[in-house]
N, C-alpha and C. Protein backbone atom coordinates (compact mmCIF):
# COMPACT_ATOMS: atom_id res chain seq x y z
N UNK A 1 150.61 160.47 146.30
CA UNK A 1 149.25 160.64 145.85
C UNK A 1 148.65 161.86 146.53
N UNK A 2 147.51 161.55 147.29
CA UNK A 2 147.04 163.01 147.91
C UNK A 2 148.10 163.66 148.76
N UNK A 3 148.68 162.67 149.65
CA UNK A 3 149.47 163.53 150.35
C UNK A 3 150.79 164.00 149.89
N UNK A 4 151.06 163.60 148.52
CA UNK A 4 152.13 163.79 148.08
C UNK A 4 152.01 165.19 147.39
N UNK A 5 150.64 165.08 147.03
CA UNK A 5 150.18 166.49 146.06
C UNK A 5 150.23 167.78 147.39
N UNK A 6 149.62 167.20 148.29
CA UNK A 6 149.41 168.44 149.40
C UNK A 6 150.90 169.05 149.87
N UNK A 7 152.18 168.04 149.64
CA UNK A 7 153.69 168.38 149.97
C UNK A 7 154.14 169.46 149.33
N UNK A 8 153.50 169.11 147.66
CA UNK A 8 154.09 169.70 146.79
C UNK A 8 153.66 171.00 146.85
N UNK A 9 152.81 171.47 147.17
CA UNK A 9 151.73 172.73 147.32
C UNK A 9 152.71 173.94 148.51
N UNK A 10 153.82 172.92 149.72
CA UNK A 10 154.07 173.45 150.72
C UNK A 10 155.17 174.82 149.75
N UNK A 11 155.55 174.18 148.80
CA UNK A 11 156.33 175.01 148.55
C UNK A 11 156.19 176.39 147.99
N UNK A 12 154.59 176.95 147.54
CA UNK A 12 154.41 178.13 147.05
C UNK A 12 154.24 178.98 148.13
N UNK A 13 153.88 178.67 149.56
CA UNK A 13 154.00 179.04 150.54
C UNK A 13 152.33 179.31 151.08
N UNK A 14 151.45 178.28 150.28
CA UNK A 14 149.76 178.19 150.42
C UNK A 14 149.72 177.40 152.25
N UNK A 15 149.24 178.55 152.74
CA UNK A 15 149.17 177.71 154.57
C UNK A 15 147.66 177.62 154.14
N UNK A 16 146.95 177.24 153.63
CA UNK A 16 145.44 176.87 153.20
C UNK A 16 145.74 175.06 153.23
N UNK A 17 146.51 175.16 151.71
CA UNK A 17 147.12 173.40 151.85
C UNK A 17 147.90 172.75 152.83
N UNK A 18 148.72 173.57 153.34
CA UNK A 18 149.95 173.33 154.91
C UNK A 18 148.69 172.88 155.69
N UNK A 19 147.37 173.49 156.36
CA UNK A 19 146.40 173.30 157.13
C UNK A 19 145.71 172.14 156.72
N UNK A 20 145.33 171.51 155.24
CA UNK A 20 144.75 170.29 154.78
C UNK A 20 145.61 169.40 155.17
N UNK A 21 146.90 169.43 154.77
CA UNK A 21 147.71 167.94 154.55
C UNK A 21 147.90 167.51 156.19
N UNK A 22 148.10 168.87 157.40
CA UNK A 22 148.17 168.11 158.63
C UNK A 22 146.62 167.86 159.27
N UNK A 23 145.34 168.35 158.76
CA UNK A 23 144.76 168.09 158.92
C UNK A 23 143.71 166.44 158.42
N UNK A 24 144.41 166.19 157.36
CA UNK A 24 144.04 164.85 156.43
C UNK A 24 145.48 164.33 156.50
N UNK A 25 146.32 164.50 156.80
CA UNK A 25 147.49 163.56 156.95
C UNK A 25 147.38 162.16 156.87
N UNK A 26 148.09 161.78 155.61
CA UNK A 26 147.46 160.09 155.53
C UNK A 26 148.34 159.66 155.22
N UNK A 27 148.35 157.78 155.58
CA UNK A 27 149.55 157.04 155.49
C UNK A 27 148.72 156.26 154.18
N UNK A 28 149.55 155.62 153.82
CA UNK A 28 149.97 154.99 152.39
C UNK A 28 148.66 154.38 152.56
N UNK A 29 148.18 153.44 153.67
CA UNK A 29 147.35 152.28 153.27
C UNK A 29 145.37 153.35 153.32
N UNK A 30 145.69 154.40 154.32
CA UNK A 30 144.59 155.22 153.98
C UNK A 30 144.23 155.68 153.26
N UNK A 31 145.35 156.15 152.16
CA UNK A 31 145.25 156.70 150.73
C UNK A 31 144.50 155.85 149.56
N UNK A 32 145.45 154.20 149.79
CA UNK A 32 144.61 153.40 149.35
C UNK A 32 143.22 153.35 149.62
N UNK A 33 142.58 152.99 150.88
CA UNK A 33 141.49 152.52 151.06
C UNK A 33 140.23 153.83 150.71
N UNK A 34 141.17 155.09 150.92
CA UNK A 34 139.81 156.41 149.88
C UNK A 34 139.95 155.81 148.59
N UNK A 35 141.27 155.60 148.20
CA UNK A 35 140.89 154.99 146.47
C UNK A 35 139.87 154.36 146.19
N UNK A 36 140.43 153.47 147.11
CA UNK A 36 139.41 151.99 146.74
C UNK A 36 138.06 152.55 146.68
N UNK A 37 137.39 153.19 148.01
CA UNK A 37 136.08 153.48 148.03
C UNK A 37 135.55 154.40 146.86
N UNK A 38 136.60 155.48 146.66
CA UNK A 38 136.33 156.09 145.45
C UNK A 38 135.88 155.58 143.55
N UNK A 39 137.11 154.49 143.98
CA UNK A 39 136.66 153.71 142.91
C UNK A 39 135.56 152.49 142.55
N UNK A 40 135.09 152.42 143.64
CA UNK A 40 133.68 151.38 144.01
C UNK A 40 132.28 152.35 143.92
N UNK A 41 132.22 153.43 144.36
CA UNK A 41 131.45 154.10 144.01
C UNK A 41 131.14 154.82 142.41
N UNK A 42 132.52 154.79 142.21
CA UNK A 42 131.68 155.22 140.79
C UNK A 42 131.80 154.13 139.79
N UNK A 43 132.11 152.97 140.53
CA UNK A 43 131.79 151.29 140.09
C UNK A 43 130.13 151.30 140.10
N UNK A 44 129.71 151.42 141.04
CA UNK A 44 128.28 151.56 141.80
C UNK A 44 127.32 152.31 140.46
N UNK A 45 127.74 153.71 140.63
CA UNK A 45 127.24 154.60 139.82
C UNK A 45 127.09 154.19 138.41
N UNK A 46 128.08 153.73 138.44
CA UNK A 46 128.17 153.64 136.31
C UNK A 46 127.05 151.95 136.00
N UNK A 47 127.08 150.77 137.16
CA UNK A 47 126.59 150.08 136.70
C UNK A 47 124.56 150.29 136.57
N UNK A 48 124.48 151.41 138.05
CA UNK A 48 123.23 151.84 137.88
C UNK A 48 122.64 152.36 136.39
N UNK A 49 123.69 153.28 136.37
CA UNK A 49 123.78 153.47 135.49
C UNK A 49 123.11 152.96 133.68
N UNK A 50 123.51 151.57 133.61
CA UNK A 50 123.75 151.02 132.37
C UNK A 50 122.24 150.40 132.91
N UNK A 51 122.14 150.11 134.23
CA UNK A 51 120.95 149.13 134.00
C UNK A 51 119.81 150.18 133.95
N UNK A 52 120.02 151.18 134.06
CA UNK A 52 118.38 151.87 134.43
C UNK A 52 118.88 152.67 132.15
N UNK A 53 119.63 153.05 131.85
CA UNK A 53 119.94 152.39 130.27
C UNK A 53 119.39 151.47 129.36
N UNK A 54 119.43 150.55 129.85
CA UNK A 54 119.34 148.94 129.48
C UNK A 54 117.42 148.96 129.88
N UNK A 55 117.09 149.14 131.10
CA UNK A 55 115.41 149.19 130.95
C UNK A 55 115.01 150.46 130.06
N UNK A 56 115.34 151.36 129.99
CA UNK A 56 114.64 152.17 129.27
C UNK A 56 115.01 151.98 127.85
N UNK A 57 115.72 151.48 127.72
CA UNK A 57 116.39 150.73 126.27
C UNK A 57 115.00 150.01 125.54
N UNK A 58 114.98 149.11 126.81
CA UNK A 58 114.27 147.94 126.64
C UNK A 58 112.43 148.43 126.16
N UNK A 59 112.41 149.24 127.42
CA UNK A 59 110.85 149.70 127.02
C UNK A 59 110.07 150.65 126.16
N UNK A 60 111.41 151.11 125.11
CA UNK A 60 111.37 152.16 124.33
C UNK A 60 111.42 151.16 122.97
N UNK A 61 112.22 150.07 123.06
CA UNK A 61 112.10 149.19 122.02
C UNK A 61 110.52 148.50 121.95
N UNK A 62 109.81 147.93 122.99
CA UNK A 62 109.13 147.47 123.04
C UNK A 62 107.81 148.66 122.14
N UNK A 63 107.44 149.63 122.56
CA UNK A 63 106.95 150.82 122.64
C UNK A 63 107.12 150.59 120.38
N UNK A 64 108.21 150.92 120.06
CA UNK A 64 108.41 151.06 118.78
C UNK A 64 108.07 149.53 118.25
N UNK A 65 107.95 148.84 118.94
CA UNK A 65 107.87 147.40 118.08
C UNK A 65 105.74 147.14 118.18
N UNK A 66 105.65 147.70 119.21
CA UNK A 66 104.05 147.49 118.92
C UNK A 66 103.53 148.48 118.02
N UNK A 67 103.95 150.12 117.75
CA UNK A 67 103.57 150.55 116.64
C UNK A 67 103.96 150.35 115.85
N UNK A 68 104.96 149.78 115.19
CA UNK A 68 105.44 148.81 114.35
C UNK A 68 104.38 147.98 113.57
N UNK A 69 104.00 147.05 114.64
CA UNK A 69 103.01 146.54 114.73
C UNK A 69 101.48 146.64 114.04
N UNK A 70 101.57 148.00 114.72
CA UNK A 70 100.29 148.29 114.45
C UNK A 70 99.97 148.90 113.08
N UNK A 71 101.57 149.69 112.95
CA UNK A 71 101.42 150.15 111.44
C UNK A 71 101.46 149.38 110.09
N UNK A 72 102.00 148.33 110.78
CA UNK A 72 102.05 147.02 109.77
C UNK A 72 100.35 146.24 109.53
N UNK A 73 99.73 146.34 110.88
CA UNK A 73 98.80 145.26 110.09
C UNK A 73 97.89 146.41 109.52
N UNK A 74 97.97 147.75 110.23
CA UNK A 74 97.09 149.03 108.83
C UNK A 74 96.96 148.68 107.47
N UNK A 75 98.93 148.76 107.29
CA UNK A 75 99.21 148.22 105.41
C UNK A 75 98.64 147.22 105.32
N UNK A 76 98.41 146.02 105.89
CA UNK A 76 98.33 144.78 105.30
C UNK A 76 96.41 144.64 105.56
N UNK A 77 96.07 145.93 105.81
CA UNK A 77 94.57 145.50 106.15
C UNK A 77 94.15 144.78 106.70
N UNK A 78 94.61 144.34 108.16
CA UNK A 78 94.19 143.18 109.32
C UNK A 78 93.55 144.11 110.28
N UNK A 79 92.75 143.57 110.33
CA UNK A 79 91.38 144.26 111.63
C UNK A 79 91.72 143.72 112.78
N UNK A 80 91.65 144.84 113.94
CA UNK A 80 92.10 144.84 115.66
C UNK A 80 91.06 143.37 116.00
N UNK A 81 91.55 142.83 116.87
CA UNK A 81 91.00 142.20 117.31
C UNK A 81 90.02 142.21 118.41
N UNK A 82 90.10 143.10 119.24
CA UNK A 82 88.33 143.36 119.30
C UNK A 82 88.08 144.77 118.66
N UNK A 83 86.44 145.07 119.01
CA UNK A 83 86.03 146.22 119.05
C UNK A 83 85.10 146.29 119.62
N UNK A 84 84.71 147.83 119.17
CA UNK A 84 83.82 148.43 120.25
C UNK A 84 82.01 148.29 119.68
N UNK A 85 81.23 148.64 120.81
CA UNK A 85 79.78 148.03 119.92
C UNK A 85 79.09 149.00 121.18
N UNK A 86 77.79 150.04 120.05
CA UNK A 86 76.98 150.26 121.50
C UNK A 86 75.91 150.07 121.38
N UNK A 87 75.42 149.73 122.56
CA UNK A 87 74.23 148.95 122.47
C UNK A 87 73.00 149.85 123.60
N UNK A 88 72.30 150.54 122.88
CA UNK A 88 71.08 150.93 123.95
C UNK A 88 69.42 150.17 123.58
N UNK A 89 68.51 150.99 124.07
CA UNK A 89 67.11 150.55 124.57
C UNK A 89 67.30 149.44 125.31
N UNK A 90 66.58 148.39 125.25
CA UNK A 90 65.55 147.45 126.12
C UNK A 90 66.74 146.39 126.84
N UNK A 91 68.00 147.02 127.41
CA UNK A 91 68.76 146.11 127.86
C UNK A 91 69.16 146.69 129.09
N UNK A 92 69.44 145.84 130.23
CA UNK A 92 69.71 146.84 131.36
C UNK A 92 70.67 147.47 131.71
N UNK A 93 71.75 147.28 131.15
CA UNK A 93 73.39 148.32 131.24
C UNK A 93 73.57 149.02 129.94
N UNK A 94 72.73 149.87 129.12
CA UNK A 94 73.15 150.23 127.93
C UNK A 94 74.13 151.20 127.75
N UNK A 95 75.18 150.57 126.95
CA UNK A 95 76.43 151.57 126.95
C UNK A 95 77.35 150.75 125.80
N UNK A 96 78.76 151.23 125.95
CA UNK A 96 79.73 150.80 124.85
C UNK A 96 80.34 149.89 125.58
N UNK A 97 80.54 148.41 124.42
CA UNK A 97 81.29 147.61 125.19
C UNK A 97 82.34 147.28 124.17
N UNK A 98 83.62 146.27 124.62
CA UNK A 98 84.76 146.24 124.03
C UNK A 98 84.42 144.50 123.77
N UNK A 99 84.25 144.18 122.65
CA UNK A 99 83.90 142.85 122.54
C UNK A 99 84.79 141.78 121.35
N UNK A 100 85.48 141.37 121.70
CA UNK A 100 86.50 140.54 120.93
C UNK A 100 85.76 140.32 119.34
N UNK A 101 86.68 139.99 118.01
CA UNK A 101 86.46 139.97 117.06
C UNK A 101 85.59 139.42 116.68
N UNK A 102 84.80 138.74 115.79
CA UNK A 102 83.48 137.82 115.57
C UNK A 102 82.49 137.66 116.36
N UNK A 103 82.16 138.44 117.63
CA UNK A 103 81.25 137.96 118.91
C UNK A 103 80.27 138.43 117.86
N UNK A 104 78.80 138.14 118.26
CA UNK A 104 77.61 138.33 117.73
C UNK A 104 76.32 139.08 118.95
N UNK A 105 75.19 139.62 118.16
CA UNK A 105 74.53 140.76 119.19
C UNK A 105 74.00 139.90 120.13
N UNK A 106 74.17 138.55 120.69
CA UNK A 106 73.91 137.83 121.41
C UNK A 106 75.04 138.31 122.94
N UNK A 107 76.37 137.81 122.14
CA UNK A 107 77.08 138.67 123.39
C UNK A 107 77.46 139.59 123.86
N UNK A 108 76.64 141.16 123.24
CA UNK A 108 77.16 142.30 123.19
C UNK A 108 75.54 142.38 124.21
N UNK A 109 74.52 141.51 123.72
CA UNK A 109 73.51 141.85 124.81
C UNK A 109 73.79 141.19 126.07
N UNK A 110 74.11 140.35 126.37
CA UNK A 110 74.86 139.46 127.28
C UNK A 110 75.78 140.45 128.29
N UNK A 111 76.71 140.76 127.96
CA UNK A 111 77.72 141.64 128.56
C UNK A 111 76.70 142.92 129.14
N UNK A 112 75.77 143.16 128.70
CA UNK A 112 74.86 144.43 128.69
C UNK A 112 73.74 144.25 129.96
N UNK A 113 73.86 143.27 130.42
CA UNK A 113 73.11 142.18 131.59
C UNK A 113 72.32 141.90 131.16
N UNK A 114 71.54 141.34 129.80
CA UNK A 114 70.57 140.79 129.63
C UNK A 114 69.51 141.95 129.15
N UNK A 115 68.47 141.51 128.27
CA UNK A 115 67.32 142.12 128.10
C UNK A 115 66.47 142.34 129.39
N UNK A 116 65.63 143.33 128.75
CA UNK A 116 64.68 144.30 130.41
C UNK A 116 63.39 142.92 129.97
N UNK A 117 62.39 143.42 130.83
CA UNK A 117 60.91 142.67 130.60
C UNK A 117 60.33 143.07 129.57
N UNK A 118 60.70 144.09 129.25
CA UNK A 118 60.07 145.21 127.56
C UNK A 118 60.49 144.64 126.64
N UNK A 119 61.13 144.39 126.68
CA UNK A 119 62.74 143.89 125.18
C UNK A 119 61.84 143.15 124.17
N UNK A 120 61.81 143.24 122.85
CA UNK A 120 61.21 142.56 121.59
C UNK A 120 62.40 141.60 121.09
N UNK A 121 62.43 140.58 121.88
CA UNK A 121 63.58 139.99 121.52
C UNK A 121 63.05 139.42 119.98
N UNK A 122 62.15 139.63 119.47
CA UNK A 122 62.04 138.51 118.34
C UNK A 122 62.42 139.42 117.14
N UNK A 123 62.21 140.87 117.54
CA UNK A 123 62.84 141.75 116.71
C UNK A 123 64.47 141.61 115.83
N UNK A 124 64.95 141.36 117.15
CA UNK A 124 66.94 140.96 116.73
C UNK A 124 66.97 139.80 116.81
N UNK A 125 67.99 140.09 115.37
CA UNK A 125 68.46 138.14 115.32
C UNK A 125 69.90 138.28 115.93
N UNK A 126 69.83 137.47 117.09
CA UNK A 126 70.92 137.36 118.36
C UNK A 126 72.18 136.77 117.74
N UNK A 127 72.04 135.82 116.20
CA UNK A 127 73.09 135.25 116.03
C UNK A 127 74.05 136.17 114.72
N UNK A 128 73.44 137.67 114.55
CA UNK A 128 73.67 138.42 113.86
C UNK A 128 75.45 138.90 114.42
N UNK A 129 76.33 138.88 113.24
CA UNK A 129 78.11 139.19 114.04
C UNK A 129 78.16 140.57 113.84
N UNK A 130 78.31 141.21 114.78
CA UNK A 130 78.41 142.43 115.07
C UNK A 130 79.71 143.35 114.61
N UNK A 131 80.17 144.23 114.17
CA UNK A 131 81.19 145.00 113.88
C UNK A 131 81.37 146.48 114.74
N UNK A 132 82.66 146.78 114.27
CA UNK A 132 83.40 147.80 114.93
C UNK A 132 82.25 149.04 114.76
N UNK A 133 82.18 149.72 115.87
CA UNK A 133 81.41 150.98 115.91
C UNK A 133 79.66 150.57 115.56
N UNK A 134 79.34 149.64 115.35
CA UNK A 134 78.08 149.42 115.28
C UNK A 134 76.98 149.67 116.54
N UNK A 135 76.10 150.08 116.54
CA UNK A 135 75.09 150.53 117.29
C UNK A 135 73.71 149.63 117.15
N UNK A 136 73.67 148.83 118.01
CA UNK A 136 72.56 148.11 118.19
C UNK A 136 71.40 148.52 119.43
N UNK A 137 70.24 148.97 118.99
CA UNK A 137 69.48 149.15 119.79
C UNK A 137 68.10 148.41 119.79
N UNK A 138 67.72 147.77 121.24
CA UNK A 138 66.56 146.93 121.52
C UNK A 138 65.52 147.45 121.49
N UNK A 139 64.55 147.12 120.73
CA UNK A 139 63.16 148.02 120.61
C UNK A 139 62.70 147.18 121.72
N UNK A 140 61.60 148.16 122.20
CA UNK A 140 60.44 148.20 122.77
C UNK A 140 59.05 147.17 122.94
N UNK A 141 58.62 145.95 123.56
CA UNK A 141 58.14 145.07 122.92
C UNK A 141 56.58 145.67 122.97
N UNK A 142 55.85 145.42 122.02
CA UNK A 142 54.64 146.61 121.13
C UNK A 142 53.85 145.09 121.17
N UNK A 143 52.50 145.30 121.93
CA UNK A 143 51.82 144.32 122.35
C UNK A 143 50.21 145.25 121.91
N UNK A 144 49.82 144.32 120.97
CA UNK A 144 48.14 145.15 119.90
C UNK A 144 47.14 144.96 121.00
N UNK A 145 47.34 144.15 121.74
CA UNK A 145 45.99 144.22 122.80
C UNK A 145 46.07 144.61 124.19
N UNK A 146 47.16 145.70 124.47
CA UNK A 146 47.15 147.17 124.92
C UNK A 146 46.89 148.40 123.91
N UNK A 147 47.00 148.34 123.33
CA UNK A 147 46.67 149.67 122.65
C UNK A 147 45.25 150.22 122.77
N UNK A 148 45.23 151.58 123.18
CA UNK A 148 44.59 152.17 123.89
C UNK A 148 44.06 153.77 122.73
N UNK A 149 42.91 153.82 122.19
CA UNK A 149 42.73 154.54 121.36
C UNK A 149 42.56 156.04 121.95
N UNK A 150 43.54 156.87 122.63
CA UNK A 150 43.83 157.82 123.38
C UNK A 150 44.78 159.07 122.59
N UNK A 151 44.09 160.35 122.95
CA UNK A 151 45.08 161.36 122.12
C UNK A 151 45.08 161.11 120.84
N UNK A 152 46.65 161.02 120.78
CA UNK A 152 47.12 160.90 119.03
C UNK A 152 46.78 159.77 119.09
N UNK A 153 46.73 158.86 119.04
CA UNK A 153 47.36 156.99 119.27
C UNK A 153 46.02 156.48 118.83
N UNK A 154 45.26 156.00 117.77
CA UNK A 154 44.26 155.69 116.90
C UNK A 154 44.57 154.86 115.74
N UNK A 155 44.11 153.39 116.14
CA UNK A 155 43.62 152.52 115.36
C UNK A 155 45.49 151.85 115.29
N UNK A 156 46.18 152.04 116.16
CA UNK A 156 47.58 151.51 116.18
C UNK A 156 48.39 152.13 115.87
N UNK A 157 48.31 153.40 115.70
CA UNK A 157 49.24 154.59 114.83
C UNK A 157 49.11 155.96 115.56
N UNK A 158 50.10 156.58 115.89
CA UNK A 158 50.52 157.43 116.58
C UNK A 158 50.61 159.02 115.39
N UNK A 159 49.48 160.14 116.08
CA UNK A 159 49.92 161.03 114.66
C UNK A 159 50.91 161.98 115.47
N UNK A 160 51.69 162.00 114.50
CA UNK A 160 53.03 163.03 114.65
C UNK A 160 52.92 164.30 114.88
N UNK A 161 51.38 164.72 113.99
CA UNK A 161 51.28 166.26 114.10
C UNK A 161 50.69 166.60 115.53
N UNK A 162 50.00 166.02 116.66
CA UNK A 162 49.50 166.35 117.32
C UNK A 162 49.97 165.68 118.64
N UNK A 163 50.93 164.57 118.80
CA UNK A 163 51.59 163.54 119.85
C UNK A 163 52.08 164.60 120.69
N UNK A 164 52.79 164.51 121.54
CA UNK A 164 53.59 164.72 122.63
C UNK A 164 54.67 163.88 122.44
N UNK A 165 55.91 164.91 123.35
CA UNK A 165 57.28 164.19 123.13
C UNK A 165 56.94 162.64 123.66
N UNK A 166 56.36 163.06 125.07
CA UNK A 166 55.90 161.69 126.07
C UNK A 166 55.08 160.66 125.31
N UNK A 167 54.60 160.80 124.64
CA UNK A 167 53.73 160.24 124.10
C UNK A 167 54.57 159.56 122.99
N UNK A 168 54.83 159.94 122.17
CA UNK A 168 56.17 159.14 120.96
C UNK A 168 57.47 158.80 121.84
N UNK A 169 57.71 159.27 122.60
CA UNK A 169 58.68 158.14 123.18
C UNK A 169 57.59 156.47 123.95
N UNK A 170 57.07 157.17 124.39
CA UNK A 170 56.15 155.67 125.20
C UNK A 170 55.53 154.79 124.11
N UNK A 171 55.23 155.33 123.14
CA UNK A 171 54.58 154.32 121.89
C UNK A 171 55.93 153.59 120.68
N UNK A 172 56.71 154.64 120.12
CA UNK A 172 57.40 154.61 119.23
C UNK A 172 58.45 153.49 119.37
N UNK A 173 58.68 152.80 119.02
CA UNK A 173 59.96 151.62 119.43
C UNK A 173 61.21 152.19 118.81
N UNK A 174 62.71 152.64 119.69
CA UNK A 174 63.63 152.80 119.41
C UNK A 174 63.85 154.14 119.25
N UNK A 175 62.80 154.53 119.58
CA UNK A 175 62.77 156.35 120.18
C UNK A 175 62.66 156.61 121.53
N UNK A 176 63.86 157.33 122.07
CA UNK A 176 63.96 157.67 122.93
C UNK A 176 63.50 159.30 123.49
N UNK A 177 63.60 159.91 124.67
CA UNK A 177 63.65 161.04 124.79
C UNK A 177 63.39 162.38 123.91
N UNK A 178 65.07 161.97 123.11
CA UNK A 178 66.13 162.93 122.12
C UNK A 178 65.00 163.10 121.31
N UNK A 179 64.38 161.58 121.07
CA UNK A 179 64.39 161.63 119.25
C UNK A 179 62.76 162.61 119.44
N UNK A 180 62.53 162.22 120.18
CA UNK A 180 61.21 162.50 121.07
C UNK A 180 60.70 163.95 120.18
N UNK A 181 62.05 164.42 120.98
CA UNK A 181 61.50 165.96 121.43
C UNK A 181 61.93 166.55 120.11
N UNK A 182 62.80 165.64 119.54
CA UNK A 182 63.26 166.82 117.92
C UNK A 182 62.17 166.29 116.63
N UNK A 183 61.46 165.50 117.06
CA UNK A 183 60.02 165.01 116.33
C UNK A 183 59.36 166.19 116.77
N UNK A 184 59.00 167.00 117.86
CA UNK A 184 58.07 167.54 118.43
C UNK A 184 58.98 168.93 117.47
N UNK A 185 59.89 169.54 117.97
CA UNK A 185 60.88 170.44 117.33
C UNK A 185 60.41 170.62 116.64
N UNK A 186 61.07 170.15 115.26
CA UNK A 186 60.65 170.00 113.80
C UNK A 186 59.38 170.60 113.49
N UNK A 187 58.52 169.71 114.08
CA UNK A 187 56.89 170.45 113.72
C UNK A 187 56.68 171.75 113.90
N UNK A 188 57.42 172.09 115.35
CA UNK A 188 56.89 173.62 115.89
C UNK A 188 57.59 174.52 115.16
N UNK A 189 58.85 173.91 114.51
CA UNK A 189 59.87 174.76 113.81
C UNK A 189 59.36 175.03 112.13
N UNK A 190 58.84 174.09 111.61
CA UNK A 190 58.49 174.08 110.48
C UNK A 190 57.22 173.94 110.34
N UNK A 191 55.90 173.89 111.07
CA UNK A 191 54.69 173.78 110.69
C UNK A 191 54.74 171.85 110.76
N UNK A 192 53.49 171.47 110.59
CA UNK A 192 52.53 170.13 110.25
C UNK A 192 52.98 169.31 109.37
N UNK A 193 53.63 167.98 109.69
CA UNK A 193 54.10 166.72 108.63
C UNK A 193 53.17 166.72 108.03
N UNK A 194 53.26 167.34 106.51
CA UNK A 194 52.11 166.43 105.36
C UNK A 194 52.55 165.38 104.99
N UNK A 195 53.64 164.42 105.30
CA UNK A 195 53.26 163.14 104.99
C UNK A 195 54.54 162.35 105.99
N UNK A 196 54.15 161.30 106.24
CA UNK A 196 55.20 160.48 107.10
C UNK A 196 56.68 160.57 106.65
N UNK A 197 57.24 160.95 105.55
CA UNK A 197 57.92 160.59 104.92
C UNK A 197 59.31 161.67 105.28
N UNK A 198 58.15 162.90 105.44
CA UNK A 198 59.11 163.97 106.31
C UNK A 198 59.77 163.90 107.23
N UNK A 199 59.25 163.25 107.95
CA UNK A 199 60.28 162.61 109.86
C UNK A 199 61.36 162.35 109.39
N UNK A 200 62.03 161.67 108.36
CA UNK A 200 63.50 161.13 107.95
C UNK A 200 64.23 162.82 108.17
N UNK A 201 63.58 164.28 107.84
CA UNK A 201 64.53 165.64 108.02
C UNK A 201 64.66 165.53 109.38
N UNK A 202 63.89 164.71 110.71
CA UNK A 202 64.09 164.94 111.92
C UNK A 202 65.58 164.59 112.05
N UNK A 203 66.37 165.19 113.27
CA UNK A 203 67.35 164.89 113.80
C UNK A 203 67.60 163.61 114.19
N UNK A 204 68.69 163.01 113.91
CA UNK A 204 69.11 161.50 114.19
C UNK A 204 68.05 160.30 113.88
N UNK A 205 66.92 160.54 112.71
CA UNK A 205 66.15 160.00 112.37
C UNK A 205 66.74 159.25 111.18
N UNK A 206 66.36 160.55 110.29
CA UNK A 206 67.50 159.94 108.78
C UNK A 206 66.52 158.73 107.78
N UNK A 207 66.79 158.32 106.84
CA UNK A 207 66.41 156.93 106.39
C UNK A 207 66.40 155.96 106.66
N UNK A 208 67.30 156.06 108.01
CA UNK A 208 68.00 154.74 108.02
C UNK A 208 66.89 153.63 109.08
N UNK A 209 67.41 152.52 110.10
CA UNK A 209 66.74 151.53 110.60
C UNK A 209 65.38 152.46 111.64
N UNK A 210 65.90 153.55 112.07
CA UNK A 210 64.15 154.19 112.84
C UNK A 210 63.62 154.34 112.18
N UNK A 211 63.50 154.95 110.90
CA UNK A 211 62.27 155.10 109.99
C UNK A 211 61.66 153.79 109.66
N UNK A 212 62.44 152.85 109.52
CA UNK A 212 62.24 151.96 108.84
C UNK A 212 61.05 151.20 110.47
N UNK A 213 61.54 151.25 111.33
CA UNK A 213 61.02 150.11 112.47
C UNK A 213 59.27 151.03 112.46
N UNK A 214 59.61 152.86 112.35
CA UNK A 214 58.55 153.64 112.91
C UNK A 214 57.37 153.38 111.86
N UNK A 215 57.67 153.45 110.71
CA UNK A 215 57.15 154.16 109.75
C UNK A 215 55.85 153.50 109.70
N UNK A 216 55.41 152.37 110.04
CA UNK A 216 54.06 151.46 109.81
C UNK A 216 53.56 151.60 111.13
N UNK A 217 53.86 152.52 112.04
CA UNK A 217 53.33 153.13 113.07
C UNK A 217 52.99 154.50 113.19
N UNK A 218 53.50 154.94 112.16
CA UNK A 218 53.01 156.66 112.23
C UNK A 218 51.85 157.35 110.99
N UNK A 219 51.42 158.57 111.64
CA UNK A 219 50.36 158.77 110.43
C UNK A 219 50.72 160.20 110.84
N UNK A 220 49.80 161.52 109.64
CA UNK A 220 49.92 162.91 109.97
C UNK A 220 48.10 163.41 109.85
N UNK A 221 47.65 162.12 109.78
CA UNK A 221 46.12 162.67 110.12
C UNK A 221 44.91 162.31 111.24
């Protein structure tokens, strides 16, 4: 074996190999026992081998079986089981929450820590089921015997043409800041609302539920 190979070498006249074979000079059972080790190690190697194989096997299958999954219930039109919901004004953590399938704006306010002391709870119906990407926001609770006939703010109605951002955010329910200041915008950009009806061109106003909550609160005279 090795030392038989290193014999055979003596004869080209290589003193490189002459210097190995008396330097590694080995008897039969030493020859064996490098075998052996030789062959245990890449025993060693190959089974690492298969198993670190075998997990990535494993977690690459897994990986394809949940998009699988997922691409399957797409086709078949099955909705994720939770989703997402954001929820601002009159609640004290307002932000996006991840709320399992069917929950209702009861537990999306819940998760949100509860309504503030402001909150119009009678406004939202709590047992309303909430959906994916929906935006629920807590108005402002609007109490007639504070109202204070000051500035714009006359006879319960806030005029648009002459308010302050500060001023329509502190009166307006479900206007914040933003909406505030692109109410104020608008005017300076385009001249004087001749009629309420115009605020829907404001930014993030639109037709939709602010006009609808504002609109029996605002005037342009």
């Amino acid at each position: 074996m090795f030392s038989n190979f290193l014999l055979k070498q003596e004869g080209n006249g290589n003193n490189l190999y002459k210097e190995v074979f008396i330097l590694f000079k080995l008897n039969k059972i030493e020859e064996k026992v490098i075998l052996l080790t030789v062959i245990i190690i890449l025993g060693i190697a190959f089974v690492y081998k298969m198993v670190v194989y075998k997990e990535s096997s494993v977690k690459v299958a897994k990986q394809n079986e949940e998009e699988n999954r997922k691409e399957s219930d797409e086709r078949l039109g099955l909705e994720p089981e939770t989703i997402c919901v954001y929820i601002t004004g009159e609640v004290n953590n307002p932000g996006i929450y991840e709320m399992k399938k069917g929950s209702r704006i009861k537990d999306v306010v819940d998760s949100a820590g509860g309504f503030t002391d402001n909150a119009d709870k009678v406004s939202v119906n709590l047992s309303e089921k909430v959906s994916d990407e929906q935006h629920i926001d807590i108005l402002k609770r609007y109490d007639e015997k504070d109202t204070v006939e000051k500035g714009s703010i006359k006879g319960g109605k806030i005029n648009i043409n002459t308010a302050t951002a500060k001023e329509l955010d502190d009166f307006l329910p479900g206007v914040g800041p933003t909406i505030a200041n692109n109410i104020v915008n608008y005017r300076e950009k385009n001249g004087r609302y001749k009629k309420i009806e115009e605020i829907t061109n404001v930014e993030r106003i639109g037709n939709g539920k602010t006009f609808e909550r504002i609109k029996e609160l605002i005037t342009v005279n």
